[in-house]
N, C-alpha and C. Protein backbone atom coordinates (compact mmCIF):
# COMPACT_ATOMS: atom_id res chain seq x y z
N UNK A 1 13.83 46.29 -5.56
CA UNK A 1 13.69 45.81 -6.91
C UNK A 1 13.45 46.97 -7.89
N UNK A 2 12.46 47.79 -7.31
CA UNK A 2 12.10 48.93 -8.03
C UNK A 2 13.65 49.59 -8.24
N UNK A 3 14.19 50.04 -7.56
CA UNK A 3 15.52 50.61 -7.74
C UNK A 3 16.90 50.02 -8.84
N UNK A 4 16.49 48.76 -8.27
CA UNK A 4 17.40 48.41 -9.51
C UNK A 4 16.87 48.50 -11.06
N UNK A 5 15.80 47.98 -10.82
CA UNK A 5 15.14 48.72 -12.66
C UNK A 5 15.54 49.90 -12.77
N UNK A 6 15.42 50.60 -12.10
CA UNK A 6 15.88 52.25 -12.53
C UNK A 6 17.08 52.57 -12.89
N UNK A 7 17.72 51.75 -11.80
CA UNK A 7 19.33 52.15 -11.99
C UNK A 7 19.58 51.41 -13.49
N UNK A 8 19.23 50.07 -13.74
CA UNK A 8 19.29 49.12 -15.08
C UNK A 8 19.15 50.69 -16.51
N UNK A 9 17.75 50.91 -16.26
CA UNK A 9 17.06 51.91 -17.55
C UNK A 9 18.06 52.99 -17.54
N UNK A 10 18.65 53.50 -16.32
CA UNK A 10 19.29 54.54 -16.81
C UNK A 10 20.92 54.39 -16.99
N UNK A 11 21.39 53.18 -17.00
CA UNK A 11 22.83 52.64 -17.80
C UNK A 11 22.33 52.41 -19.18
N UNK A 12 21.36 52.08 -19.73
CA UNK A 12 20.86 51.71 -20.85
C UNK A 12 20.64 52.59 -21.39
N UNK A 13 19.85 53.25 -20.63
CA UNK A 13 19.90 55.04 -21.53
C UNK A 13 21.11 55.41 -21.54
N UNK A 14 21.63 55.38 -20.82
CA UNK A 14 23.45 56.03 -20.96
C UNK A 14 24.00 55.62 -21.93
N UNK A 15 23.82 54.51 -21.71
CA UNK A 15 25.07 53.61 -23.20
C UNK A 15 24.14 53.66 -24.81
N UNK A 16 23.39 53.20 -24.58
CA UNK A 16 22.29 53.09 -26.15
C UNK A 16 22.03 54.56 -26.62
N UNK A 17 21.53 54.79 -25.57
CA UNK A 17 20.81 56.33 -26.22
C UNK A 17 21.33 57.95 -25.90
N UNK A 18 22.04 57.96 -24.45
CA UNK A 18 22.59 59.52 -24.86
C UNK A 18 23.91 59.21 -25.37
N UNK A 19 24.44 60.86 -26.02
CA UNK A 19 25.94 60.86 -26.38
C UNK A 19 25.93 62.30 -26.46
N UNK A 20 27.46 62.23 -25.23
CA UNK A 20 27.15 63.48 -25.13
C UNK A 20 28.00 64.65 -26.49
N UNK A 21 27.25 65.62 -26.13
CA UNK A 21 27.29 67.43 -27.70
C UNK A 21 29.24 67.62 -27.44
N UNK A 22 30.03 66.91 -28.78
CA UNK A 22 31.48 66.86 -28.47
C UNK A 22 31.86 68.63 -28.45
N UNK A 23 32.69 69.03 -27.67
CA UNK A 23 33.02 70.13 -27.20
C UNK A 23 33.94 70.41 -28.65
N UNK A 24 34.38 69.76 -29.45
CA UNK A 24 34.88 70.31 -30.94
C UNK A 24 35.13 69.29 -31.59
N UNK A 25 34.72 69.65 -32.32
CA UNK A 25 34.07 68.78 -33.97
C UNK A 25 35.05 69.26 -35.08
N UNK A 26 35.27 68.42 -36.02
CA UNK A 26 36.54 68.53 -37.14
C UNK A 26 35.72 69.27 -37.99
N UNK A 27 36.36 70.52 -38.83
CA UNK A 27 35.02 71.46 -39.66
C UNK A 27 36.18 70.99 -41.08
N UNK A 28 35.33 71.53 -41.68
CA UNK A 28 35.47 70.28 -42.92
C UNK A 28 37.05 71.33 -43.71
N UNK A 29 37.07 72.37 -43.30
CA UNK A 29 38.22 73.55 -43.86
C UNK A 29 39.87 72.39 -42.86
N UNK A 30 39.38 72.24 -41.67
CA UNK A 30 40.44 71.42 -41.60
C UNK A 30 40.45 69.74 -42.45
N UNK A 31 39.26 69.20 -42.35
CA UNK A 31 39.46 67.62 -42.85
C UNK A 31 40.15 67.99 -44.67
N UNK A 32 39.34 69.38 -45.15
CA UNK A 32 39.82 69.42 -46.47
C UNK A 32 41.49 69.53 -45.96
N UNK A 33 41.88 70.53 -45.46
CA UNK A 33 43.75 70.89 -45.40
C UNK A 33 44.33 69.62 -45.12
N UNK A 34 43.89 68.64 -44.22
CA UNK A 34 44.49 67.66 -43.65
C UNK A 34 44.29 66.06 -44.96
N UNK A 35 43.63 66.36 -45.12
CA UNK A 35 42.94 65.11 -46.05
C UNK A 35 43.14 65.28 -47.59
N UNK A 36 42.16 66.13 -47.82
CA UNK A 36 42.01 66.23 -49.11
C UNK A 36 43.03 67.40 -49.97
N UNK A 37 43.59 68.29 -49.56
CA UNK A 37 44.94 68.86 -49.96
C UNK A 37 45.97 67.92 -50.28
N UNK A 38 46.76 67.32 -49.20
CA UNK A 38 47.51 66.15 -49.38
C UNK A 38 47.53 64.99 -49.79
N UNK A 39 45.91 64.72 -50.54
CA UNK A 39 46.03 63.53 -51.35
C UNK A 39 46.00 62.45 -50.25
N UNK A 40 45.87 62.24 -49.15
CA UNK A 40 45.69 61.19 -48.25
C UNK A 40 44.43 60.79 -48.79
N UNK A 41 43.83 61.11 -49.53
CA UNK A 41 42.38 60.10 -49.60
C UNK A 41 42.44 60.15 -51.29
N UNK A 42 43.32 59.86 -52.00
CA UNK A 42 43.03 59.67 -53.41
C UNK A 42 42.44 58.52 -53.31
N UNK A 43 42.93 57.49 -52.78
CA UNK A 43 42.71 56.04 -52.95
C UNK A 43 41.00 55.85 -52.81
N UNK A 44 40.39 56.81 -52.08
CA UNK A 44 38.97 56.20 -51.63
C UNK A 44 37.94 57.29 -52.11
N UNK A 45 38.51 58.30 -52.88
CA UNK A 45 37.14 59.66 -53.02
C UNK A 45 37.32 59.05 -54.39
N UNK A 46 36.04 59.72 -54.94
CA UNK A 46 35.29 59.64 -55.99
C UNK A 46 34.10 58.71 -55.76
N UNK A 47 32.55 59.18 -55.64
CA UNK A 47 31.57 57.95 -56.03
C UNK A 47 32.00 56.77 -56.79
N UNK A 48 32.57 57.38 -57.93
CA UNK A 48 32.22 55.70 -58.99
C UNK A 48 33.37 54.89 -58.51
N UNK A 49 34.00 55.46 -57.13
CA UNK A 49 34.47 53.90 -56.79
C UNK A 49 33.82 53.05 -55.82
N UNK A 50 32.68 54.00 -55.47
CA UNK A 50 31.40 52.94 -55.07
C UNK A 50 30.30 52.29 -55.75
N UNK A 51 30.35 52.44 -57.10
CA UNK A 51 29.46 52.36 -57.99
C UNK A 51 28.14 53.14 -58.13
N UNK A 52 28.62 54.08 -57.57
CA UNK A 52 27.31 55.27 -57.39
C UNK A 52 27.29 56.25 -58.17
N UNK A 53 26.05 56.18 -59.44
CA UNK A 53 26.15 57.31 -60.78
C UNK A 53 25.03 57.56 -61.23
N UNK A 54 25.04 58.36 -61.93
CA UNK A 54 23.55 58.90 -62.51
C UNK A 54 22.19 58.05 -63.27
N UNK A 55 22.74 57.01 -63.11
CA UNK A 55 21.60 55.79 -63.27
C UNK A 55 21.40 54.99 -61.90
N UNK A 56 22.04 55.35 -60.61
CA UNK A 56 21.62 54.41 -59.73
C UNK A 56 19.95 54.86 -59.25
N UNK A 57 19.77 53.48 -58.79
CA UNK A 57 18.88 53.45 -58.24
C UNK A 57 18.78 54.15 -56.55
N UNK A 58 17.39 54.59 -56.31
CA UNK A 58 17.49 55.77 -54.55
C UNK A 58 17.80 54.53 -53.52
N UNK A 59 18.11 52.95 -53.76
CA UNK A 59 18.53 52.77 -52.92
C UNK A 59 20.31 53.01 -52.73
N UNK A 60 20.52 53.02 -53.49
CA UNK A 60 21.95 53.11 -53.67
C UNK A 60 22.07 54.48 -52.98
N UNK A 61 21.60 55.24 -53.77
CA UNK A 61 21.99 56.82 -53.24
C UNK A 61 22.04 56.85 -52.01
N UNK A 62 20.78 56.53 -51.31
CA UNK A 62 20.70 56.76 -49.66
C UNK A 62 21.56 56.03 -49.12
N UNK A 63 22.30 54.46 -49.43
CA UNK A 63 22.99 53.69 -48.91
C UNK A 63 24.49 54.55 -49.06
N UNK A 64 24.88 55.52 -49.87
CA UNK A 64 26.21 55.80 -50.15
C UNK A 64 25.85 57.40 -48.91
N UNK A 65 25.10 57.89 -48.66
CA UNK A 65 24.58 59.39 -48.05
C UNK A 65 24.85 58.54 -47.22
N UNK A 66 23.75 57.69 -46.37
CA UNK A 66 24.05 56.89 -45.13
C UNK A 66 25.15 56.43 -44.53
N UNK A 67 26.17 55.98 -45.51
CA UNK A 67 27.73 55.60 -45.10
C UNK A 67 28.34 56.58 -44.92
N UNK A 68 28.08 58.11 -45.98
CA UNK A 68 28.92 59.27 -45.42
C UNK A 68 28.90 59.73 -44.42
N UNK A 69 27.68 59.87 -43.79
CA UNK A 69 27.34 60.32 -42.30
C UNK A 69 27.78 59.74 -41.47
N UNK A 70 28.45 58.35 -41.75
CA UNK A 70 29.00 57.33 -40.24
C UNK A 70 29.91 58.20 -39.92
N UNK A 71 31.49 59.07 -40.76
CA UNK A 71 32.45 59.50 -40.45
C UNK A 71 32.14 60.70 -39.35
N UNK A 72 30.63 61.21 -39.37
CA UNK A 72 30.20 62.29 -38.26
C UNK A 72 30.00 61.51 -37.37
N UNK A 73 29.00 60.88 -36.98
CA UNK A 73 27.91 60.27 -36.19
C UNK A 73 28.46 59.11 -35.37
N UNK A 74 27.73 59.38 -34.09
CA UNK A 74 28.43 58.76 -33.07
C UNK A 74 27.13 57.39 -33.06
N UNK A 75 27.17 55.85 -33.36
CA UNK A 75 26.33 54.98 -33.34
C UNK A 75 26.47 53.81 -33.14
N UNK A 76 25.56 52.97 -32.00
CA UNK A 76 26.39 51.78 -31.89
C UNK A 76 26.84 50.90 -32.70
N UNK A 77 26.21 50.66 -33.89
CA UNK A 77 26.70 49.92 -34.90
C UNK A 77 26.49 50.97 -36.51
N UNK A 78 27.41 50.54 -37.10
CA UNK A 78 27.87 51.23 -38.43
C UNK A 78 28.51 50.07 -39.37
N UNK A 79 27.81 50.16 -40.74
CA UNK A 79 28.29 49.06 -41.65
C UNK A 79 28.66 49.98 -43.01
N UNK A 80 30.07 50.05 -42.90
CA UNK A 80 30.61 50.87 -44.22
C UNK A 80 30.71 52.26 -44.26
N UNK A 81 31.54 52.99 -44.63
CA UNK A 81 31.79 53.93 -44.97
C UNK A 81 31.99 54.49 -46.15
N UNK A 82 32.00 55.86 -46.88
CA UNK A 82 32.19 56.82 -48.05
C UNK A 82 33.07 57.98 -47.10
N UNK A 83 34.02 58.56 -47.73
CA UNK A 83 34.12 59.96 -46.86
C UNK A 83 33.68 60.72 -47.52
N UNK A 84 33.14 61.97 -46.16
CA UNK A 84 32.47 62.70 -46.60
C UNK A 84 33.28 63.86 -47.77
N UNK A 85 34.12 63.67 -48.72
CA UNK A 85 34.73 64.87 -49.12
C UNK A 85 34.04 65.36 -50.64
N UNK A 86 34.60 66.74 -50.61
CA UNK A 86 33.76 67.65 -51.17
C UNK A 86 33.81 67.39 -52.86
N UNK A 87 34.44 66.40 -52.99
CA UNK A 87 34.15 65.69 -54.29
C UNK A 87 33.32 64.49 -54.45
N UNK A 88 32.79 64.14 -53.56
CA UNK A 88 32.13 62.98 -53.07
C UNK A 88 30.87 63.80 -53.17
N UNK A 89 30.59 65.09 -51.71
CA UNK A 89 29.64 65.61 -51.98
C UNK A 89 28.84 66.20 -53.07
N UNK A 90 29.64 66.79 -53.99
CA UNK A 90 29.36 67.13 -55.27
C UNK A 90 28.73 66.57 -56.25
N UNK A 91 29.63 65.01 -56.29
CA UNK A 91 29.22 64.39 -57.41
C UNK A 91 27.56 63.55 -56.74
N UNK A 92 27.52 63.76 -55.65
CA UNK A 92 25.99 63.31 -54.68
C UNK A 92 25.29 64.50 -55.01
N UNK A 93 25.73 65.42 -55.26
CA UNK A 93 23.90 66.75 -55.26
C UNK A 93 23.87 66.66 -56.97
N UNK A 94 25.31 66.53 -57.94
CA UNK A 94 25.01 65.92 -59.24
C UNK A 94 23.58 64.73 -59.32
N UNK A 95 23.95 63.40 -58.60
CA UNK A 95 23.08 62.64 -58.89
C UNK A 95 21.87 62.80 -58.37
N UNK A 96 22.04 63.26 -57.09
CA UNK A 96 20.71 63.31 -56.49
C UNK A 96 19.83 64.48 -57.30
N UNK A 97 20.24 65.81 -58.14
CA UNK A 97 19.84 66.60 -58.47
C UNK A 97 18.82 66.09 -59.88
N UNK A 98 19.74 65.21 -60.77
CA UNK A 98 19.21 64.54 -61.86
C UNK A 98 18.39 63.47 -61.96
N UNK A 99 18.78 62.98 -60.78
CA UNK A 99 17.90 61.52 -60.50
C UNK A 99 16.57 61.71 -60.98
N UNK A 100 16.00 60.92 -61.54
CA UNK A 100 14.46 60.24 -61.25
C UNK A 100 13.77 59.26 -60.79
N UNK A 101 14.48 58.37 -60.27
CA UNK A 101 14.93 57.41 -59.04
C UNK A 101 14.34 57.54 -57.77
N UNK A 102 14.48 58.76 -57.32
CA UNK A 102 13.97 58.82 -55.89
C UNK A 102 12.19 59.13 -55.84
N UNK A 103 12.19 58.68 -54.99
CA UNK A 103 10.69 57.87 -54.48
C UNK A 103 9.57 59.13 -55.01
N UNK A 104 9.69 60.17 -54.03
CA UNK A 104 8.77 61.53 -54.36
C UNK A 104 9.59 62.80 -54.50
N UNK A 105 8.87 64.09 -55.06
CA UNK A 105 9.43 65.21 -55.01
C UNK A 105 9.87 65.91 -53.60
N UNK A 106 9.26 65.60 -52.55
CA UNK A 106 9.41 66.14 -51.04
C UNK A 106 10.73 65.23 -50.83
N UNK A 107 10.54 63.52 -50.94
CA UNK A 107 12.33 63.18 -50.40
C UNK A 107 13.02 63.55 -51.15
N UNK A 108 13.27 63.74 -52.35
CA UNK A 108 14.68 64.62 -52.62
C UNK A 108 14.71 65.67 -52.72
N UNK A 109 13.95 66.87 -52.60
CA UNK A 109 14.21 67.94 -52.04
C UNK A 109 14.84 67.84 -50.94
N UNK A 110 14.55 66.99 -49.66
CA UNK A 110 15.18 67.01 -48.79
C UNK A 110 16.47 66.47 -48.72
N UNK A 111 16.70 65.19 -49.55
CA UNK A 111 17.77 64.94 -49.94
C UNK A 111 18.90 66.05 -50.21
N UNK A 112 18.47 66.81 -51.06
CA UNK A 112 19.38 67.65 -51.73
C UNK A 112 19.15 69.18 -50.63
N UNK A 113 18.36 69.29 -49.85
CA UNK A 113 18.72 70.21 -48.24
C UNK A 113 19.76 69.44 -47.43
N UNK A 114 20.11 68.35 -47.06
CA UNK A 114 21.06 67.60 -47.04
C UNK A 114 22.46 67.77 -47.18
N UNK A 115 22.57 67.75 -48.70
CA UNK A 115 23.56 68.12 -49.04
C UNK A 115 23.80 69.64 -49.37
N UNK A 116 23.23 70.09 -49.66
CA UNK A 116 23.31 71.60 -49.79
C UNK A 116 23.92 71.83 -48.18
N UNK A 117 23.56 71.16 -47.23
CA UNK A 117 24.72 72.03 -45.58
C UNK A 117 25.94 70.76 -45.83
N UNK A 118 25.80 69.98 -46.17
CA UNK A 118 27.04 69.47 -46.87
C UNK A 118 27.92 70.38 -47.25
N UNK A 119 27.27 70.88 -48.88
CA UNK A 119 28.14 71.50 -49.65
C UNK A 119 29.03 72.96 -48.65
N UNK A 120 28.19 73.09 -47.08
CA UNK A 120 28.24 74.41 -46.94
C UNK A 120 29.58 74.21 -45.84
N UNK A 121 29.32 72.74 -45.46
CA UNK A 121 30.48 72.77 -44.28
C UNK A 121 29.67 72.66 -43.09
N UNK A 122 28.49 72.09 -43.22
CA UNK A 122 27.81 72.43 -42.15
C UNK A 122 27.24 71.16 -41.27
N UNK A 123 27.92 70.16 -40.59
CA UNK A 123 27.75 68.97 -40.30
C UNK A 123 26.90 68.96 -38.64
N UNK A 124 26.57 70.01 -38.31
CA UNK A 124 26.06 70.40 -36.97
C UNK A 124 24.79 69.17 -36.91
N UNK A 125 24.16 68.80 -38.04
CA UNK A 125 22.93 67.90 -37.57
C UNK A 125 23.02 66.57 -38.51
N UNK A 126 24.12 65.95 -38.86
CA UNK A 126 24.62 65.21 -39.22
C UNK A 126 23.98 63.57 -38.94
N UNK A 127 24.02 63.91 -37.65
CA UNK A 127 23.23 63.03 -37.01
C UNK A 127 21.56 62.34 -37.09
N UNK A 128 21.00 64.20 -37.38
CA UNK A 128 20.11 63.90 -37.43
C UNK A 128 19.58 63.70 -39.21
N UNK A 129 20.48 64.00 -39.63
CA UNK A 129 20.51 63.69 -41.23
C UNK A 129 20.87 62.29 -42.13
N UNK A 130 21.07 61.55 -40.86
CA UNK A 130 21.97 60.29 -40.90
C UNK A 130 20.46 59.56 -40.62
N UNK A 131 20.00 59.90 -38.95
CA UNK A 131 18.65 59.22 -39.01
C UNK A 131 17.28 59.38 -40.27
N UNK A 132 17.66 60.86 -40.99
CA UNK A 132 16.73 60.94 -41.75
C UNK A 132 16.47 59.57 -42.68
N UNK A 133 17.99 59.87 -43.38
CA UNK A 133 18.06 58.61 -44.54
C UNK A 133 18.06 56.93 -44.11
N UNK A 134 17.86 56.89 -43.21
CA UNK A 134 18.29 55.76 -42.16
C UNK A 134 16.48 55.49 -42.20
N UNK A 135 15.70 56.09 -41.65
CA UNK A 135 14.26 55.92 -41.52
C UNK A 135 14.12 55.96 -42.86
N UNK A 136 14.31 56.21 -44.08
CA UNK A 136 13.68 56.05 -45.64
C UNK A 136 14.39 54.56 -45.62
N UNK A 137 15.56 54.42 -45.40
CA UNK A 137 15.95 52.84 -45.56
C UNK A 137 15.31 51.58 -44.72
N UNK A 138 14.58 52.39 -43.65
CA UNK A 138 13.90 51.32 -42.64
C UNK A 138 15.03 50.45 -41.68
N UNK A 139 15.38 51.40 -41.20
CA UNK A 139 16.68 51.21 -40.21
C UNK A 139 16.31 50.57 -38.82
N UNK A 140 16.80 49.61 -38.37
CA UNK A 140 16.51 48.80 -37.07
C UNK A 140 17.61 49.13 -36.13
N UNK A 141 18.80 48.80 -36.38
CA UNK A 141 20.01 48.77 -36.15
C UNK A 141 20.85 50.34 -35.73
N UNK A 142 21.55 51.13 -35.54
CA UNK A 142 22.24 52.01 -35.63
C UNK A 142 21.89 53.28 -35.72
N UNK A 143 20.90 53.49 -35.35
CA UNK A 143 20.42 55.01 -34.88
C UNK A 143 21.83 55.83 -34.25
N UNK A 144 22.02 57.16 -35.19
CA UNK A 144 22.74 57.75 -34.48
C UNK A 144 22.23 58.73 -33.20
N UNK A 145 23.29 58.65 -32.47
CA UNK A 145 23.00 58.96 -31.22
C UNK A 145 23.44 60.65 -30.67
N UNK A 146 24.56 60.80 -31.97
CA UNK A 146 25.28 62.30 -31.81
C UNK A 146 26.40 62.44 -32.51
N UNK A 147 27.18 63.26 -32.65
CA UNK A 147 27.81 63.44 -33.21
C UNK A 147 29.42 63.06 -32.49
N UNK A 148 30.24 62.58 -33.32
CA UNK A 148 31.32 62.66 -33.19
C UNK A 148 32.55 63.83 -32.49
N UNK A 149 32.95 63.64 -31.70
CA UNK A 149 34.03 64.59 -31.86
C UNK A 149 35.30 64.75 -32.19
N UNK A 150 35.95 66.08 -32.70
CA UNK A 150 37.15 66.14 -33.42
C UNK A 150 38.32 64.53 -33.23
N UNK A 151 38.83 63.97 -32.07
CA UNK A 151 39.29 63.42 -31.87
C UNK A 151 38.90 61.81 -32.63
N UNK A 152 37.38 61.49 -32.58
CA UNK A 152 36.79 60.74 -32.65
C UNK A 152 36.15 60.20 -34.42
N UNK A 153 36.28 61.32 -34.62
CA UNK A 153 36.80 61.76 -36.69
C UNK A 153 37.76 61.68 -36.85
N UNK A 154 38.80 61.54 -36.30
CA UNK A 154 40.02 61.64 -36.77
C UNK A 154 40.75 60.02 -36.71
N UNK A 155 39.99 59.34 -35.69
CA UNK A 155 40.42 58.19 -35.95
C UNK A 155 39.14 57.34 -36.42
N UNK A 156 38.27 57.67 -36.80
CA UNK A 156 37.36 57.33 -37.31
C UNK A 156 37.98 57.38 -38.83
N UNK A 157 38.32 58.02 -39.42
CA UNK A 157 38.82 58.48 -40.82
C UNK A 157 40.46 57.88 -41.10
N UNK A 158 41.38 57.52 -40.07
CA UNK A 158 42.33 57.05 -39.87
C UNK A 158 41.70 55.20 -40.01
N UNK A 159 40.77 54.96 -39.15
CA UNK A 159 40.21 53.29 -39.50
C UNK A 159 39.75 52.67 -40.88
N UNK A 160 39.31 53.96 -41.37
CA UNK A 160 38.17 52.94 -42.38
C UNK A 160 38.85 54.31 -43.70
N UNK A 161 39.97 55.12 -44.00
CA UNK A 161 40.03 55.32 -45.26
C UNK A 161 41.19 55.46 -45.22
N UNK A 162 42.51 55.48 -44.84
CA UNK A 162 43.84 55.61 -44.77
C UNK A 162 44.64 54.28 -44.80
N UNK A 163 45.30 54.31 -45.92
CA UNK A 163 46.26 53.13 -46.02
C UNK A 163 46.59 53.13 -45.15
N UNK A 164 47.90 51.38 -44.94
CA UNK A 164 49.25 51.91 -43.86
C UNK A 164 50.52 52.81 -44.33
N UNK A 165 50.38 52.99 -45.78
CA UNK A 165 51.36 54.01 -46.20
C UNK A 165 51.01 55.29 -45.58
N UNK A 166 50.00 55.46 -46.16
CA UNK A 166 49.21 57.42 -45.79
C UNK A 166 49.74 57.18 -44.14
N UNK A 167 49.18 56.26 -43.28
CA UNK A 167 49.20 56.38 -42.38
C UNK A 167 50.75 56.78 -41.74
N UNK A 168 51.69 56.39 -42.22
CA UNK A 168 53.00 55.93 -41.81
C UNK A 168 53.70 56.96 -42.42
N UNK A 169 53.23 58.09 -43.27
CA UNK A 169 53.68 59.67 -43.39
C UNK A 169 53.10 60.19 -42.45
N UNK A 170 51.60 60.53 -41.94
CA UNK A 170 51.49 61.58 -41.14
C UNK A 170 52.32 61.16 -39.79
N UNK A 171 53.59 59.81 -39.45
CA UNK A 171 53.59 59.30 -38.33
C UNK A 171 54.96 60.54 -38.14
């Protein structure tokens, strides 16, 4: 009996909680050449086509940060997406920079450490930047578990922001 509990906890740990460190990850010099050069994502960049602007409120903000991080982050459940692109990011360290919205001076500082490895290309803890804003939202659901890999962004970003036109050029 004892044995099978064990064996049970450690499929559960397998599936829920590890994921394993992807051997290559999409760096944002390619998602920009591939994506954002070619206009494959006109249709979906810009904040204010999420309604996210310099009067929102910090729940909004964290809810639009939180959706960008799904396109990294490897998690069992995910509700919505933003892509992460560098006009997206921008116009996020804009608001988050001006805001007076957010809760204290320590969370958006960190907020805006955040995006600052954003701005840098630097998605290595993505994950754990995903749980940050995820615990200010009081997250039950979708703890990320790790990061994505190259393969796994790519159709991750192919599901949830690419027409069937866009799609049916890169074919």
């Amino acid at each position: 009996m004892i044995a099978l509990l064990a064996i049970a906890g450690f499929v559960i740990y397998k599936t829920q909680f590890f994921y394993p460190e992807p051997e290559e990850v999409l760096t944002q010099d390619e998602f920009t050449e591939t994506y954002e050069e070619t206009g494959a994502l006109d249709q979906v960049d810009g904040l204010d086509r999420v309604g996210l602007n310099g009067n929102s409120a910090e729940a909004q903000i964290l809810e639009v940060m939180h959706q960008m991080t799904h396109q990294k982050i490897a998690a069992n459940q995910k509700w919505g997406a933003v892509p992460m692109t560098t006009r997206n990011i921008e116009q996020l360290e804009s608001i988050v920079s001006n805001s007076d919205k957010i809760r204290t001076p320590e969370v958006q500082k960190e907020l805006l450490a955040i995006i600052a490895k954003w701005e840098r290309g630097d998605f290595n803890e993505a994950d754990n930047d995903h749980n940050y804003i995820w615990d200010l939202q009081d997250g039950t659901l979708g703890k990320a578990r790790g990061l994505l890999s190259k393969e796994e962004e790519l159709k991750f970003i192919e599901q949830w922001f690419l027409d069937e036109e866009t799609k049916a050029m890169g074919d």
